[in-house]
C-alpha atoms as a PDB file:
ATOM      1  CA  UNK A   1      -5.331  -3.809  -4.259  1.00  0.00           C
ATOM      2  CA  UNK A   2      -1.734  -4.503  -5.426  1.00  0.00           C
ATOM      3  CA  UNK A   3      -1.935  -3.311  -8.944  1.00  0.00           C
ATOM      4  CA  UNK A   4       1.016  -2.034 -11.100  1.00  0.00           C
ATOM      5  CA  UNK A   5      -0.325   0.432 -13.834  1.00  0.00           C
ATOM      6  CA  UNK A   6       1.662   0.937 -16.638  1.00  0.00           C
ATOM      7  CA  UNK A   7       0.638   3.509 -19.298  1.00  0.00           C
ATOM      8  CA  UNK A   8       1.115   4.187 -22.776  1.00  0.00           C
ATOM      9  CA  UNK A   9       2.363   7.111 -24.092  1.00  0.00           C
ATOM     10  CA  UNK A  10       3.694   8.923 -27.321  1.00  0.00           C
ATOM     11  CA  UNK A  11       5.894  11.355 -26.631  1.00  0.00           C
ATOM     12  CA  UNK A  12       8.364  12.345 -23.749  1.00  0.00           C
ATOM     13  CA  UNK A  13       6.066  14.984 -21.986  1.00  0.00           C
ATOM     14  CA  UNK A  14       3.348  12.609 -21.587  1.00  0.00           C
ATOM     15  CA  UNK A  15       5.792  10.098 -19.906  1.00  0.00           C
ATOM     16  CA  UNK A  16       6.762  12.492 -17.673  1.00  0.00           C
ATOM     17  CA  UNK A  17       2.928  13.310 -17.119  1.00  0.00           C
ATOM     18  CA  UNK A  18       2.564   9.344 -16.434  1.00  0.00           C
ATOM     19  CA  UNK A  19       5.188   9.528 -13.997  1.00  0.00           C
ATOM     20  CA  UNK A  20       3.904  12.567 -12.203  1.00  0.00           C
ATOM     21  CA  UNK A  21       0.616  11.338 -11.751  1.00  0.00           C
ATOM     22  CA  UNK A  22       1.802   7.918 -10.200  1.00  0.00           C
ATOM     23  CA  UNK A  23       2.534   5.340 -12.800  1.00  0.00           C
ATOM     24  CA  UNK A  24       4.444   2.021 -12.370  1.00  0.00           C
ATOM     25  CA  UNK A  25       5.746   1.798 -15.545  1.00  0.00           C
ATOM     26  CA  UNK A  26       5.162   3.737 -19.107  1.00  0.00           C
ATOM     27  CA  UNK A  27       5.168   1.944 -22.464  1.00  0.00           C
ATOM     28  CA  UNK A  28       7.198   4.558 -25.310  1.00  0.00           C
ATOM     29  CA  UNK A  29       5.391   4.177 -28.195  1.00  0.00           C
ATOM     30  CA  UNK A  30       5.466   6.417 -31.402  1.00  0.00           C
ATOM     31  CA  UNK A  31       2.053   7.200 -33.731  1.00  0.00           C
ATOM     32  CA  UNK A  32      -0.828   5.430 -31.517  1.00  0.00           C
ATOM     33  CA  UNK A  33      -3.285   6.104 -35.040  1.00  0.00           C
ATOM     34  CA  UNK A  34      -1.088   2.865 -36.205  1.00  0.00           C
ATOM     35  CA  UNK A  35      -1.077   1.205 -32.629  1.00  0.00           C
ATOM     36  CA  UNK A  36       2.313   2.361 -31.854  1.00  0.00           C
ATOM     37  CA  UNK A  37       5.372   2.447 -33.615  1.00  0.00           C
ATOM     38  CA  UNK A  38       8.837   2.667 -32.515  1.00  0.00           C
ATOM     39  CA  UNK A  39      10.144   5.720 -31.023  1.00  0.00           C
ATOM     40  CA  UNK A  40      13.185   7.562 -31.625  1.00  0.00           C
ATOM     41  CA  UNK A  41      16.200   6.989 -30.441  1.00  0.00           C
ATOM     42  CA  UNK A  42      15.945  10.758 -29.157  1.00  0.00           C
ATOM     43  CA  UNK A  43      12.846  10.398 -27.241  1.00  0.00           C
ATOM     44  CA  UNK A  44      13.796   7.146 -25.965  1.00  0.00           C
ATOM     45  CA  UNK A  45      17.306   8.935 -24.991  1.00  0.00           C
ATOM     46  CA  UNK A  46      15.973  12.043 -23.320  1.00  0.00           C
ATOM     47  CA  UNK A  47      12.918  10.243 -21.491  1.00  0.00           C
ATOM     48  CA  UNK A  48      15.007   7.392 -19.775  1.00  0.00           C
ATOM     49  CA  UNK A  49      17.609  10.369 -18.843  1.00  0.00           C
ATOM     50  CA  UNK A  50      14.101  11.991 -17.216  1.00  0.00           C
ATOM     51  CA  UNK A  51      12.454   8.798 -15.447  1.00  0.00           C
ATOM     52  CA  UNK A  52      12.440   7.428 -12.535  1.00  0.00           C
ATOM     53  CA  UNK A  53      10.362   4.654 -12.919  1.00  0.00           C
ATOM     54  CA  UNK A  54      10.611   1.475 -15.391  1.00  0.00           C
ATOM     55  CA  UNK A  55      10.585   2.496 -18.634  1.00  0.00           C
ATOM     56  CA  UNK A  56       9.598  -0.020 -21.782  1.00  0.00           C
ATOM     57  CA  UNK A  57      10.017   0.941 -25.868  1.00  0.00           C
ATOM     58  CA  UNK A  58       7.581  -0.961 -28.379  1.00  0.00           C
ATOM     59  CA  UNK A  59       9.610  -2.049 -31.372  1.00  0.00           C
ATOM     60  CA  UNK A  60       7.191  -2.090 -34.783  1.00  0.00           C
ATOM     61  CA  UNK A  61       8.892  -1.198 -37.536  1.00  0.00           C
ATOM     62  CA  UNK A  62       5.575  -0.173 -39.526  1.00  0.00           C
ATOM     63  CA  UNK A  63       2.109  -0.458 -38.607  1.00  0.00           C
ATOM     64  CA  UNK A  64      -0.562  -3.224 -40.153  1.00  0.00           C
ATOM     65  CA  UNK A  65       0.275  -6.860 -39.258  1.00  0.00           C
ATOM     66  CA  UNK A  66       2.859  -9.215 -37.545  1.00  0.00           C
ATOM     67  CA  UNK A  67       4.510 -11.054 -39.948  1.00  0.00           C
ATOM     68  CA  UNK A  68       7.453  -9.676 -40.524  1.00  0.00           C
ATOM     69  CA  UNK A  69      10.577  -9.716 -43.379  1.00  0.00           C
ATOM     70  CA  UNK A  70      13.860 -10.123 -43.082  1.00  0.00           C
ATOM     71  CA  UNK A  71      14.855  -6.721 -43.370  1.00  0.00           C
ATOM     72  CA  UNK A  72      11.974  -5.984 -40.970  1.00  0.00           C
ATOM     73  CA  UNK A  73      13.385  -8.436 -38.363  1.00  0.00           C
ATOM     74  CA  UNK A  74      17.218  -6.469 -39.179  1.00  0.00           C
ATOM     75  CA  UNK A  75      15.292  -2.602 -38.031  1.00  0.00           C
ATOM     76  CA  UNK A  76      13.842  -4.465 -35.004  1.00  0.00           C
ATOM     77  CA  UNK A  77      17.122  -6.294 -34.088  1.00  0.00           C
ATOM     78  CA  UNK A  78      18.793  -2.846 -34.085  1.00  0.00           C
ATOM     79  CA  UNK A  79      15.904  -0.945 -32.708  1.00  0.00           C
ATOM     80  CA  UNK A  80      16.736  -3.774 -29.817  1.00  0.00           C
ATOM     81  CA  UNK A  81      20.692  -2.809 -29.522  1.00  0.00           C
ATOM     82  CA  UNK A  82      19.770   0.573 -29.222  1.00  0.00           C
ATOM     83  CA  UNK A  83      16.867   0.602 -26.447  1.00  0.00           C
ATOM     84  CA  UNK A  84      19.946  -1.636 -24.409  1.00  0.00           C
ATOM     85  CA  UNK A  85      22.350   1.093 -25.184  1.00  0.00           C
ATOM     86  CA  UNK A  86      20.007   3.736 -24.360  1.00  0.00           C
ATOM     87  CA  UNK A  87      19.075   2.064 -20.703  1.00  0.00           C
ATOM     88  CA  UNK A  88      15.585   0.459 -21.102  1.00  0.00           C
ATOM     89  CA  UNK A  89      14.379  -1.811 -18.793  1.00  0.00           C
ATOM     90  CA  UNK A  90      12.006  -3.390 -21.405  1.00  0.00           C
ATOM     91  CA  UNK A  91      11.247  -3.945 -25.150  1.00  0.00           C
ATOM     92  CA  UNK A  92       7.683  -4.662 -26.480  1.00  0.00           C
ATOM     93  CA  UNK A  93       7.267  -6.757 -29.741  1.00  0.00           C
ATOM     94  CA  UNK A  94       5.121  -9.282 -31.080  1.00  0.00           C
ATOM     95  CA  UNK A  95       5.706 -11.607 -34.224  1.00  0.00           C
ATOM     96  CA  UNK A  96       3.581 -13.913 -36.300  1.00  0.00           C
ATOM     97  CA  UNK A  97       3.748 -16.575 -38.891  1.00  0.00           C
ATOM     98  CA  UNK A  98       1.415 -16.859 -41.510  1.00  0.00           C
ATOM     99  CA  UNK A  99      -0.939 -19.181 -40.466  1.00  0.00           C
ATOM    100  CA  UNK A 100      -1.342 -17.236 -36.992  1.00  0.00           C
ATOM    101  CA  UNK A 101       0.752 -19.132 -34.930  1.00  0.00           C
ATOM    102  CA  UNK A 102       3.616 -16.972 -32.843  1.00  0.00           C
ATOM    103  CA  UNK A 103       6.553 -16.813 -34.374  1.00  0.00           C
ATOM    104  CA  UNK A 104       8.910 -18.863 -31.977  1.00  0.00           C
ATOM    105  CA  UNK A 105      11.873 -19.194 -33.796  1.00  0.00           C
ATOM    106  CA  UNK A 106      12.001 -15.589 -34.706  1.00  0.00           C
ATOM    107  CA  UNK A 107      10.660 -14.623 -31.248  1.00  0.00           C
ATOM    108  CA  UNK A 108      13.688 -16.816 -29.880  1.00  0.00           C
ATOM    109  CA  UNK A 109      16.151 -14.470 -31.814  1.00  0.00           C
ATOM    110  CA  UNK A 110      14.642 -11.158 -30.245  1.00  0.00           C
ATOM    111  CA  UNK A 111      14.286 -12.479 -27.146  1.00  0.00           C
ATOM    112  CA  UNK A 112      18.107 -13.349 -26.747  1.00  0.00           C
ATOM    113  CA  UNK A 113      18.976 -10.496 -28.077  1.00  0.00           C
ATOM    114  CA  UNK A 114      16.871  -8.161 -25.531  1.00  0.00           C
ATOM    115  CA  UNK A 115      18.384  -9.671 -22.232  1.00  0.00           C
ATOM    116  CA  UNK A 116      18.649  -8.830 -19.853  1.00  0.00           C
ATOM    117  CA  UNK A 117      15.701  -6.491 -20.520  1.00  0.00           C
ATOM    118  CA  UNK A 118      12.131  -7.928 -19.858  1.00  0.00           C
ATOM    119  CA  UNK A 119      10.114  -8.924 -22.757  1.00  0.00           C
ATOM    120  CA  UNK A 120       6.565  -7.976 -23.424  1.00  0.00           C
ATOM    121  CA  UNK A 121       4.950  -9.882 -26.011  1.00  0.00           C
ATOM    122  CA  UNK A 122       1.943  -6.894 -27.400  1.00  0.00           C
ATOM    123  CA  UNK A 123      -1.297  -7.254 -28.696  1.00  0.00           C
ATOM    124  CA  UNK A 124       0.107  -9.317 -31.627  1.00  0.00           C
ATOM    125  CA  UNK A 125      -1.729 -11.797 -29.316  1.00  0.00           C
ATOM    126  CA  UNK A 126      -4.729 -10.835 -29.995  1.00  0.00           C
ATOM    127  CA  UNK A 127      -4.111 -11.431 -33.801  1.00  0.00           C
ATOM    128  CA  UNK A 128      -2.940 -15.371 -32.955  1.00  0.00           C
ATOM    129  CA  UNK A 129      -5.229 -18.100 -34.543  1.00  0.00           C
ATOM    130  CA  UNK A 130      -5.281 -19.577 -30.701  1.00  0.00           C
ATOM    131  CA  UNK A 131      -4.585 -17.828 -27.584  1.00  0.00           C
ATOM    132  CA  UNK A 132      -4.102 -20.879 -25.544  1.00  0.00           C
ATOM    133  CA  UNK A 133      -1.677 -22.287 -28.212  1.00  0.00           C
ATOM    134  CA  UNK A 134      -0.335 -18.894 -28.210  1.00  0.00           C
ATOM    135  CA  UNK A 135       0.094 -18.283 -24.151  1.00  0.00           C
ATOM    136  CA  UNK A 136       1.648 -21.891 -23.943  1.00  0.00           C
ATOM    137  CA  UNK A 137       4.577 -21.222 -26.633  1.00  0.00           C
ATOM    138  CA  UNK A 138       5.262 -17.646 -24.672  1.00  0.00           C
ATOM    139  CA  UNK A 139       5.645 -19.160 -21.517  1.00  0.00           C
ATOM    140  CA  UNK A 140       7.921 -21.554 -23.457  1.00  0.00           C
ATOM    141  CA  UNK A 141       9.983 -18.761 -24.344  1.00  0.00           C
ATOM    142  CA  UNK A 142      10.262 -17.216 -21.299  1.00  0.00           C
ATOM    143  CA  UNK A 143       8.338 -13.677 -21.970  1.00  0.00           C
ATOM    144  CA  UNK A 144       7.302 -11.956 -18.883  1.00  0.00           C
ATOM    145  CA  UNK A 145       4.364 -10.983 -19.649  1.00  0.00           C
ATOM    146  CA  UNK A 146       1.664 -10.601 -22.769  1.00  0.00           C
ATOM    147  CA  UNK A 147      -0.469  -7.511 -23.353  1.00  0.00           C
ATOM    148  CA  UNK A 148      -4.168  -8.313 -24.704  1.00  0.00           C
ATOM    149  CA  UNK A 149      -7.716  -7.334 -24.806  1.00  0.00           C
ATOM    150  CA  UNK A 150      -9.008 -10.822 -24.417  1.00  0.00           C
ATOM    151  CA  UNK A 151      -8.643 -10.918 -28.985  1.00  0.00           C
ATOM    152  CA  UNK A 152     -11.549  -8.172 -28.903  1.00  0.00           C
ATOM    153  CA  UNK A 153     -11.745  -4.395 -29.571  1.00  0.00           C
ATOM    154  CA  UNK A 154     -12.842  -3.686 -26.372  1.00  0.00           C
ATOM    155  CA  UNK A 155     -11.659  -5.480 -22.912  1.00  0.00           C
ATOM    156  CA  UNK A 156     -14.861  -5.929 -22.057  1.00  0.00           C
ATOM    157  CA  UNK A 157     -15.950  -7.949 -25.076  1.00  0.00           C
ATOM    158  CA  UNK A 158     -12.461  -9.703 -24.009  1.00  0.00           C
ATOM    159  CA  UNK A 159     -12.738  -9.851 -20.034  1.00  0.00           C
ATOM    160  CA  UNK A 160     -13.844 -13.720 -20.040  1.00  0.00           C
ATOM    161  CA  UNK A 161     -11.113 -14.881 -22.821  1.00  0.00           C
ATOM    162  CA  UNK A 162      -8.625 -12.735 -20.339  1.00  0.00           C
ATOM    163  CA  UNK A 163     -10.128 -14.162 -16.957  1.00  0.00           C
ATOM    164  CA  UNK A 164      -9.272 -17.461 -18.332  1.00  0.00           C
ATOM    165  CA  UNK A 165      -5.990 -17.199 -19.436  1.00  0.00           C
ATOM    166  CA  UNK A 166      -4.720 -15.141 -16.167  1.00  0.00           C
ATOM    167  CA  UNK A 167      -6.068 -18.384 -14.505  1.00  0.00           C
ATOM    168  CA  UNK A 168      -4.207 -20.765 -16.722  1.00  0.00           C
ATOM    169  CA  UNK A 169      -0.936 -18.617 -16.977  1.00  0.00           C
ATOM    170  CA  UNK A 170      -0.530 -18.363 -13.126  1.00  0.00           C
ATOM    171  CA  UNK A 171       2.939 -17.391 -11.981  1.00  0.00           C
ATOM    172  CA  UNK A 172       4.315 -18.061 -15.237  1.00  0.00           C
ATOM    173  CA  UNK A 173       3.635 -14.873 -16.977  1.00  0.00           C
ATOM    174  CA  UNK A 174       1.870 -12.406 -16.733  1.00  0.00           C
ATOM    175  CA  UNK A 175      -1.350 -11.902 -18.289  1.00  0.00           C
ATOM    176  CA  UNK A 176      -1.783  -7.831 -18.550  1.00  0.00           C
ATOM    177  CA  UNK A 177      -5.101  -6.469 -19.817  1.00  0.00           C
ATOM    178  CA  UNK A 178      -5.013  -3.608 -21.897  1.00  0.00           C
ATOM    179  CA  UNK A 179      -7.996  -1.237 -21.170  1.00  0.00           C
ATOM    180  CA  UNK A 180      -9.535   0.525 -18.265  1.00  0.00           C
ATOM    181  CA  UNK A 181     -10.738   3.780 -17.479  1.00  0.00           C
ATOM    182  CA  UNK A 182     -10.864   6.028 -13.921  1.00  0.00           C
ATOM    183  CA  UNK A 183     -14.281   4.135 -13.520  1.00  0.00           C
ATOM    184  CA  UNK A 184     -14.000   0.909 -14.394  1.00  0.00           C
ATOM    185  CA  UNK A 185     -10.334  -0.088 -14.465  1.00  0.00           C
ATOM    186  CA  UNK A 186     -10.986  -1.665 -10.896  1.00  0.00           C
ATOM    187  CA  UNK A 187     -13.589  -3.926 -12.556  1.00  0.00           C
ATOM    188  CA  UNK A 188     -11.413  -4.862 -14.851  1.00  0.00           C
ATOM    189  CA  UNK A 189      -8.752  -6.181 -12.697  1.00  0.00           C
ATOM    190  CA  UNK A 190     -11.478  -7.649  -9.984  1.00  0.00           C
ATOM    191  CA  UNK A 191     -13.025  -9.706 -13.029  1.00  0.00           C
ATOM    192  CA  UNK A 192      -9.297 -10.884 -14.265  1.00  0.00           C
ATOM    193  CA  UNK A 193      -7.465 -11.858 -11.424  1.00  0.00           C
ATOM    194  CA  UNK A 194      -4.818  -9.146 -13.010  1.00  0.00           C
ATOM    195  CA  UNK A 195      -1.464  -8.336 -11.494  1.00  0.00           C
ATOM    196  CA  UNK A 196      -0.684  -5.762 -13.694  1.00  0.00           C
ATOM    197  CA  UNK A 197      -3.124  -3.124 -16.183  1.00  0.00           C
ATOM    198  CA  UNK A 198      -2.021  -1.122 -19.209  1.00  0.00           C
ATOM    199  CA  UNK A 199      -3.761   2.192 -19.377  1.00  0.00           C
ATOM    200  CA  UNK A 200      -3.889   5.099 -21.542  1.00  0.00           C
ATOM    201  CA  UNK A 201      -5.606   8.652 -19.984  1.00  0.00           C
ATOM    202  CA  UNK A 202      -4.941  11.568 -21.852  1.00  0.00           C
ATOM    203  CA  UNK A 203      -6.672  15.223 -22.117  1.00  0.00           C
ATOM    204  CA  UNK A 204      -6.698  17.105 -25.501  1.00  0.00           C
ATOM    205  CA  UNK A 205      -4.244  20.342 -26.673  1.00  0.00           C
ATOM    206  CA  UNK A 206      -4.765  22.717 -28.943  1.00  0.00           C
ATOM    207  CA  UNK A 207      -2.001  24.340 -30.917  1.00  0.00           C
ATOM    208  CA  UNK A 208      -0.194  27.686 -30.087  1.00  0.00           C
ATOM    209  CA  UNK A 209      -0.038  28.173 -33.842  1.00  0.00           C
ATOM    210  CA  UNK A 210      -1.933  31.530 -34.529  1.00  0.00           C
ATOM    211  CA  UNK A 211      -1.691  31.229 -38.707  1.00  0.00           C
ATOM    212  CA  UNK A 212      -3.443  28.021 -39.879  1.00  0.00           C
ATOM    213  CA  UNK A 213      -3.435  26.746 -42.877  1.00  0.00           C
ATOM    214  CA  UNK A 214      -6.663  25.041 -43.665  1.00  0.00           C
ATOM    215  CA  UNK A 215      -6.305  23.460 -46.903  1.00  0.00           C
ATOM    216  CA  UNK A 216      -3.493  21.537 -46.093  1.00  0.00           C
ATOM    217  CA  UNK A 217      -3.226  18.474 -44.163  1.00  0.00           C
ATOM    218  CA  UNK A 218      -0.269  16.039 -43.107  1.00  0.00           C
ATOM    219  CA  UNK A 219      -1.817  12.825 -43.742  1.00  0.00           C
ATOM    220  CA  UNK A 220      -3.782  12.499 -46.679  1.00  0.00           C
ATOM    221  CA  UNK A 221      -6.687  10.360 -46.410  1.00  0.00           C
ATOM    222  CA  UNK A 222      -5.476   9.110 -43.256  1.00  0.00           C
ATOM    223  CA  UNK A 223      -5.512  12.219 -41.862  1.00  0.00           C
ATOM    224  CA  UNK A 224      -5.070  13.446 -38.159  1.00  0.00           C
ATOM    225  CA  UNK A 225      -5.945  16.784 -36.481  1.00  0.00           C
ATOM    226  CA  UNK A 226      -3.349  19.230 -37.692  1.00  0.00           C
ATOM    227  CA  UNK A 227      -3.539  21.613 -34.855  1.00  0.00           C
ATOM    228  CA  UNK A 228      -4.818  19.389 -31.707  1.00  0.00           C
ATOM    229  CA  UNK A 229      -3.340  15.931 -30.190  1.00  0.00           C
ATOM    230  CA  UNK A 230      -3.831  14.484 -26.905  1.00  0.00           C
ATOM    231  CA  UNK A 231      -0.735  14.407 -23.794  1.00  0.00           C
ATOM    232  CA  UNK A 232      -0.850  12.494 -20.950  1.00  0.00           C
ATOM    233  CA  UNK A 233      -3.037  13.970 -18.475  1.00  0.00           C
ATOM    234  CA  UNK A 234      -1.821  13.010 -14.941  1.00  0.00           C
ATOM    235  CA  UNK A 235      -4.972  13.967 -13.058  1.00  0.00           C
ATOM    236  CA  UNK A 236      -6.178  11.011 -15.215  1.00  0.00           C
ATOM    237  CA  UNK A 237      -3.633   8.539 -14.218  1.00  0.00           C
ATOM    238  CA  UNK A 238      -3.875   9.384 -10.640  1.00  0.00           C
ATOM    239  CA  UNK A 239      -7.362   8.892 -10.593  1.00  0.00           C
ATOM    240  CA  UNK A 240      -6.676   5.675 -12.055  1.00  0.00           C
ATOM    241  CA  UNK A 241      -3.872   4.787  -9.289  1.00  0.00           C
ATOM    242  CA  UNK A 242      -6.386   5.414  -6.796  1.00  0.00           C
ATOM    243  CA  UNK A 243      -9.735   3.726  -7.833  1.00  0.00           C
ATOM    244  CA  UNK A 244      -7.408   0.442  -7.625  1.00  0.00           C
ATOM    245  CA  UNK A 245      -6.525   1.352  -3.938  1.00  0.00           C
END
């Protein structure tokens, strides 16, 4: 099975974990809690002088929707300039209007920009009042290839929706499900018709820090572990790799 895996990751160790255990392609995101963010300029900078393989940066400017301001749009178009300086092969965005539809002429102005990096259009998608409306104006715009768990939670609530549009996009983009574990990931891209999967596998750390303050915490109410977070595992990865083989 010819699949290219790429994986998501937050943080330049866990690219390099990606890339050790086999991956095609990473996706450099910053704060998954939100969905991803974009990274640094630094971690975009020091991973791309680390890689080997294709290496793509989201641009979000914030987390919550797609329907972005002008001064929103001005962050991403210079979030852009400086993935291109920096040597990425790829930028990830997604835009909407406020009635759901994609965001063409906006999308148009990105897009131009980014080349001759590849476009991904994320899981904005999955927010669009019509994916068929929405795959049609994408292919229109040229984007390689759209990200999207089938507008579901889960990819397997999406895998029909998904299915159908990897049969009606054909060769003109690529339809990449987002979703997939060690044990099912070949299911998923057997069911699709997939060229491509977009994978997360991760293992947990725990801090080095011996003092620990316990009545603080960095987030508020939206609060994340203070001394754990996940990395890249690349056991996980290359388990992945080879249950598609």
């Amino acid at each position: 099975m010819d699949t290219r895996v790429e994986v998501c990751v937050d943080s330049v160790e866990s690219a390099l974990a990606a890339q050790e255990g086999g991956a095609h392609r990473i996706e450099l995101c910053a704060d998954l809690l939100e969905g991803g963010t974009t990274p640094s300029a630094g971690a975009i900078g020091l991973a791309r002088r680390h890689l080997r393989i294709e290496m793509n940066v989201i641009v979000r400017p914030r987390g919550g929707d797609f329907c972005y301001s002008d001064l929103e749009l001005d962050v991403m178009k210079r979030d852009i300039a400086a993935a291109k300086d920096l040597g990425v092969n790829g930028v990830v965005f997604g835009l909407l209007k406020e009635d759901g539809a994609v965001d063409v002429e906006n999308t148009r102005v990105l897009i131009d920009m980014a080349r001759p990096m590849s476009v991904t259009f994320h899981r904005a998608f999955d927010m669009s009042r019509d994916p068929y409306e929405s795959l049609e104006a994408l292919i229109g715009l040229g984007v390689e290839r759209i990200l999207t768990k089938g507008q579901e939670d889960s990819i397997w609530e999406g895998l029909d929706l998904v299915a159908d549009l990897v049969r009606r996009a054909g060769e003109r983009i690529i339809v990449m499900p987002g979703g997939g574990r060690e044990r099912n990931v070949r299911a998923v891209v057997e069911r699709t018709g997939a060229r491509e999967v977009h994978v997360v596998g991760t293992r947990p750390v725990e801090s080095r820090m011996q003092h620990r303050n316990l009545r603080c915490t960095m987030g508020g109410a939206l609060k994340s572990p203070e001394f754990s977070w996940t990395t890249t595992d690349p056991a996980r990865i290359r388990a992945i790799l080879n249950a598609l083989r």
